[in-house]
C-alpha atoms as a PDB file:
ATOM      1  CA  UNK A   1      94.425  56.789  69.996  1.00  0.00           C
ATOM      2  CA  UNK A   2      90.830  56.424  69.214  1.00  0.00           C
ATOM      3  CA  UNK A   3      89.513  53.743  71.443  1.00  0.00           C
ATOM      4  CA  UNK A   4      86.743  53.859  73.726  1.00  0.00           C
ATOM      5  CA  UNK A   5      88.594  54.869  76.908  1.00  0.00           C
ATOM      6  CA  UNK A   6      85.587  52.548  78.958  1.00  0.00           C
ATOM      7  CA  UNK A   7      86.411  49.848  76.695  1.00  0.00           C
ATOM      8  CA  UNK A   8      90.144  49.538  77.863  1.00  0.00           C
ATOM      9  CA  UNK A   9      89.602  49.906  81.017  1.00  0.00           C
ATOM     10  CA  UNK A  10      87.083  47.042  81.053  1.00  0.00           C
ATOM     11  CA  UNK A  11      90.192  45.234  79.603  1.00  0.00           C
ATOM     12  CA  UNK A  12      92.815  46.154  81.492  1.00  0.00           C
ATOM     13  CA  UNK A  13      90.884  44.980  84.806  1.00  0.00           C
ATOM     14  CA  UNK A  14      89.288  41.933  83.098  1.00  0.00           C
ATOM     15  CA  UNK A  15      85.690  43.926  83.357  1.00  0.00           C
ATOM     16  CA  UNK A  16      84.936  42.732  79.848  1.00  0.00           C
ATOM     17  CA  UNK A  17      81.996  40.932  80.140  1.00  0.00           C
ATOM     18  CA  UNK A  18      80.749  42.762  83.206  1.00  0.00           C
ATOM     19  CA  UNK A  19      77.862  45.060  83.339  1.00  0.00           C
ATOM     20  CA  UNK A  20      77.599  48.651  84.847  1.00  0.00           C
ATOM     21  CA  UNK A  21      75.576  46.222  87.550  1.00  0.00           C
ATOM     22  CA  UNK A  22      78.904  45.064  89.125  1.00  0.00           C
ATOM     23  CA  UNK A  23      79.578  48.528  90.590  1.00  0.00           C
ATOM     24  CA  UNK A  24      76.532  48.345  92.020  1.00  0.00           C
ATOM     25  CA  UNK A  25      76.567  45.073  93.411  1.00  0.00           C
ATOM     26  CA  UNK A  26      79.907  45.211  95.261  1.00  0.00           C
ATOM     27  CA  UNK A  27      78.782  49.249  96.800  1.00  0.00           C
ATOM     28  CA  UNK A  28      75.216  46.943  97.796  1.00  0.00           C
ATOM     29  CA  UNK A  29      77.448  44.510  99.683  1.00  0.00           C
ATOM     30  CA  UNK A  30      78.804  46.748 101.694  1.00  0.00           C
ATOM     31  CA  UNK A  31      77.202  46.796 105.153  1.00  0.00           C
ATOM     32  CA  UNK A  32      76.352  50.206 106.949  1.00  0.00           C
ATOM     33  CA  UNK A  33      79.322  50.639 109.693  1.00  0.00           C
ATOM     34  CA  UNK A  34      77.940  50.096 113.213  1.00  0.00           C
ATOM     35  CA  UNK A  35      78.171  53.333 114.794  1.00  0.00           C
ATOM     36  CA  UNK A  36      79.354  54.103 118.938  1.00  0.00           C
ATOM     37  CA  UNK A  37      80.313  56.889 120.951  1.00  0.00           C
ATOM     38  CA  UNK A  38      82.354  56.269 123.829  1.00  0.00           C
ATOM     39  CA  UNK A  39      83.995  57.681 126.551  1.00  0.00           C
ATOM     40  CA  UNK A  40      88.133  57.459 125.995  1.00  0.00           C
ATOM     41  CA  UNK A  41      90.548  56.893 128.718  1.00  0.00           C
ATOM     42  CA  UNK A  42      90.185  60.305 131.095  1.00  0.00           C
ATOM     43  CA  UNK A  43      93.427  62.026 131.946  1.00  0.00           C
ATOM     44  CA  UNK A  44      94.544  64.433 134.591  1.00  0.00           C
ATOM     45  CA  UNK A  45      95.980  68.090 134.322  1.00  0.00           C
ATOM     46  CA  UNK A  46      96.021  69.693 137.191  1.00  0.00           C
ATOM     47  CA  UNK A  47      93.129  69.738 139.028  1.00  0.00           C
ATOM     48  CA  UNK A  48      90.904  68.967 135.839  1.00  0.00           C
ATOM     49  CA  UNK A  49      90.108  65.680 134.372  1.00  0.00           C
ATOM     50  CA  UNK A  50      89.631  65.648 131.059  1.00  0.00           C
ATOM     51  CA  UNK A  51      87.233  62.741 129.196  1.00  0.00           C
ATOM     52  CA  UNK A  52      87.603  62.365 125.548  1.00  0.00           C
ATOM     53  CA  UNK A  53      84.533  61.672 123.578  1.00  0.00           C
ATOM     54  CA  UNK A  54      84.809  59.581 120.709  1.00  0.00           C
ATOM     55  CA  UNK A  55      83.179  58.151 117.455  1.00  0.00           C
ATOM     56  CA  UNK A  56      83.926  54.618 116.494  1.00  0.00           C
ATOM     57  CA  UNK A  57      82.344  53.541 113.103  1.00  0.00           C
ATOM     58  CA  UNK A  58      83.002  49.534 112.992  1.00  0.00           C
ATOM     59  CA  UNK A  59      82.664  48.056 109.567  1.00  0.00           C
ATOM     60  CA  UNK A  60      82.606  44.222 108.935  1.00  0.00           C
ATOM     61  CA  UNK A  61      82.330  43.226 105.158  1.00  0.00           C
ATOM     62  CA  UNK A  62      82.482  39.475 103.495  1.00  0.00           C
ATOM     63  CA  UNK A  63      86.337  40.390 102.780  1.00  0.00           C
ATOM     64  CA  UNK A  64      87.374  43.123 104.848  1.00  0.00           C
ATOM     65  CA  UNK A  65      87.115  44.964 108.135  1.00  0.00           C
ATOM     66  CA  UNK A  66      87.545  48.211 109.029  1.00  0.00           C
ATOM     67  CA  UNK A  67      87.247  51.178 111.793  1.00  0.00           C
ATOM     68  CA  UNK A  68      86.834  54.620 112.099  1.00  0.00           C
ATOM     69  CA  UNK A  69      87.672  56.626 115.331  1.00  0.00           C
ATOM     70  CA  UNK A  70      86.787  60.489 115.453  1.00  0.00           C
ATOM     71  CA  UNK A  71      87.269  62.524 118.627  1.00  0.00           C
ATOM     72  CA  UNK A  72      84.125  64.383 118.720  1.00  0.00           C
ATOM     73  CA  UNK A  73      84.277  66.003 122.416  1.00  0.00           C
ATOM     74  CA  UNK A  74      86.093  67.052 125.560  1.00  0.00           C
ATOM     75  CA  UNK A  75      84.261  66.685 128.688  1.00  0.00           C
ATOM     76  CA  UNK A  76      86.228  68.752 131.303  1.00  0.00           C
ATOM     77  CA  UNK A  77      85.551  68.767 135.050  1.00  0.00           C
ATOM     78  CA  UNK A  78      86.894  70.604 137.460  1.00  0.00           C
ATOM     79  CA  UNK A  79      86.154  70.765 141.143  1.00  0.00           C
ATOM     80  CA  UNK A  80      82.121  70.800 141.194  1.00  0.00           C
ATOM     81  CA  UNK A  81      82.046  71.661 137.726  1.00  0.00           C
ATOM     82  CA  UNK A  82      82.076  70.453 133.922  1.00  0.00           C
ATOM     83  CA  UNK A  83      81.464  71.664 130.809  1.00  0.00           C
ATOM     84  CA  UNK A  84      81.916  70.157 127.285  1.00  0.00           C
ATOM     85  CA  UNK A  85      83.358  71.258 123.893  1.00  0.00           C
ATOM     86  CA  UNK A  86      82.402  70.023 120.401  1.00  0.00           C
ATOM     87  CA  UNK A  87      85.111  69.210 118.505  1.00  0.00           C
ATOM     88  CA  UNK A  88      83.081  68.936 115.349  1.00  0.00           C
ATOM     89  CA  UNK A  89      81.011  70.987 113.655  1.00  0.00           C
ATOM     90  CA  UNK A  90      77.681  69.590 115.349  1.00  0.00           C
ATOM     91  CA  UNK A  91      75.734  70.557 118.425  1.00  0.00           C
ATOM     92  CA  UNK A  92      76.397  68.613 121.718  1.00  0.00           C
ATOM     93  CA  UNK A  93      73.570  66.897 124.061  1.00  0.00           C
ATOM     94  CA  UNK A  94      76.051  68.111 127.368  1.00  0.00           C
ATOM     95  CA  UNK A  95      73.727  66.171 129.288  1.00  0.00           C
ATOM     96  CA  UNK A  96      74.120  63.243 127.644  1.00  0.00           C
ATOM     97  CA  UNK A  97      77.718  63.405 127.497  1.00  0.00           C
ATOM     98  CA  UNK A  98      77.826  64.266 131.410  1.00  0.00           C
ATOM     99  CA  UNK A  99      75.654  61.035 131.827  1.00  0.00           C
ATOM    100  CA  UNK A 100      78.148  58.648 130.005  1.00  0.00           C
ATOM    101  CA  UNK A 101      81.227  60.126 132.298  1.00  0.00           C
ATOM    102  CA  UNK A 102      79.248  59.443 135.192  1.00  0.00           C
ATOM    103  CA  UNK A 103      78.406  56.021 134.803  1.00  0.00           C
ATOM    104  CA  UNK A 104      81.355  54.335 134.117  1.00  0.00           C
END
């Protein structure tokens, strides 16, 4: 078989007249995914609570939607006290996170 292997796959997906632009064009019209983090519904063992922390990326295109949810932390309190644990290879702002618990 010696034809161009970009040639028939231009064919086979109709691509014939395209340019290399079209790639480029549809991964351009793509928006950047709106990005959250949120406290998940706390739950109870023991005498600890336990809040998830989670990362929602939200993605709304001309054609499509779609969403992304990471878990990213555990806050954990227990009596006085709490203390949170990365789940992902990144630092945590503990305040921060202690913050979003408190106010909801």
């Amino acid at each position: 078989m010696n034809e161009n292997p970009g040639k028939v796959i231009r064919e086979m997906f109709n691509l014939e007249n395209s340019n290399n632009n079209s790639i480029k064009e549809l991964i351009n019209s793509i928006p950047m995914p709106q990005i959250e983090t949120k406290v998940g519904k706390p739950f109870k063992i023991g005498d600890r609570i336990i809040y998830p922390i989670i990362r929602t990326y939200v993605t709304i295109g001309k054609d499509f939607a779609g969403i992304e949810i990471f878990p990213i932390a555990l806050v954990i309190q227990e009596s006085q006290d709490k203390y949170a644990i990365s789940l992902i290879d990144e630092e945590i702002d503990q305040e921060k996170l202690f913050k979003m618990i408190t106010s909801k």
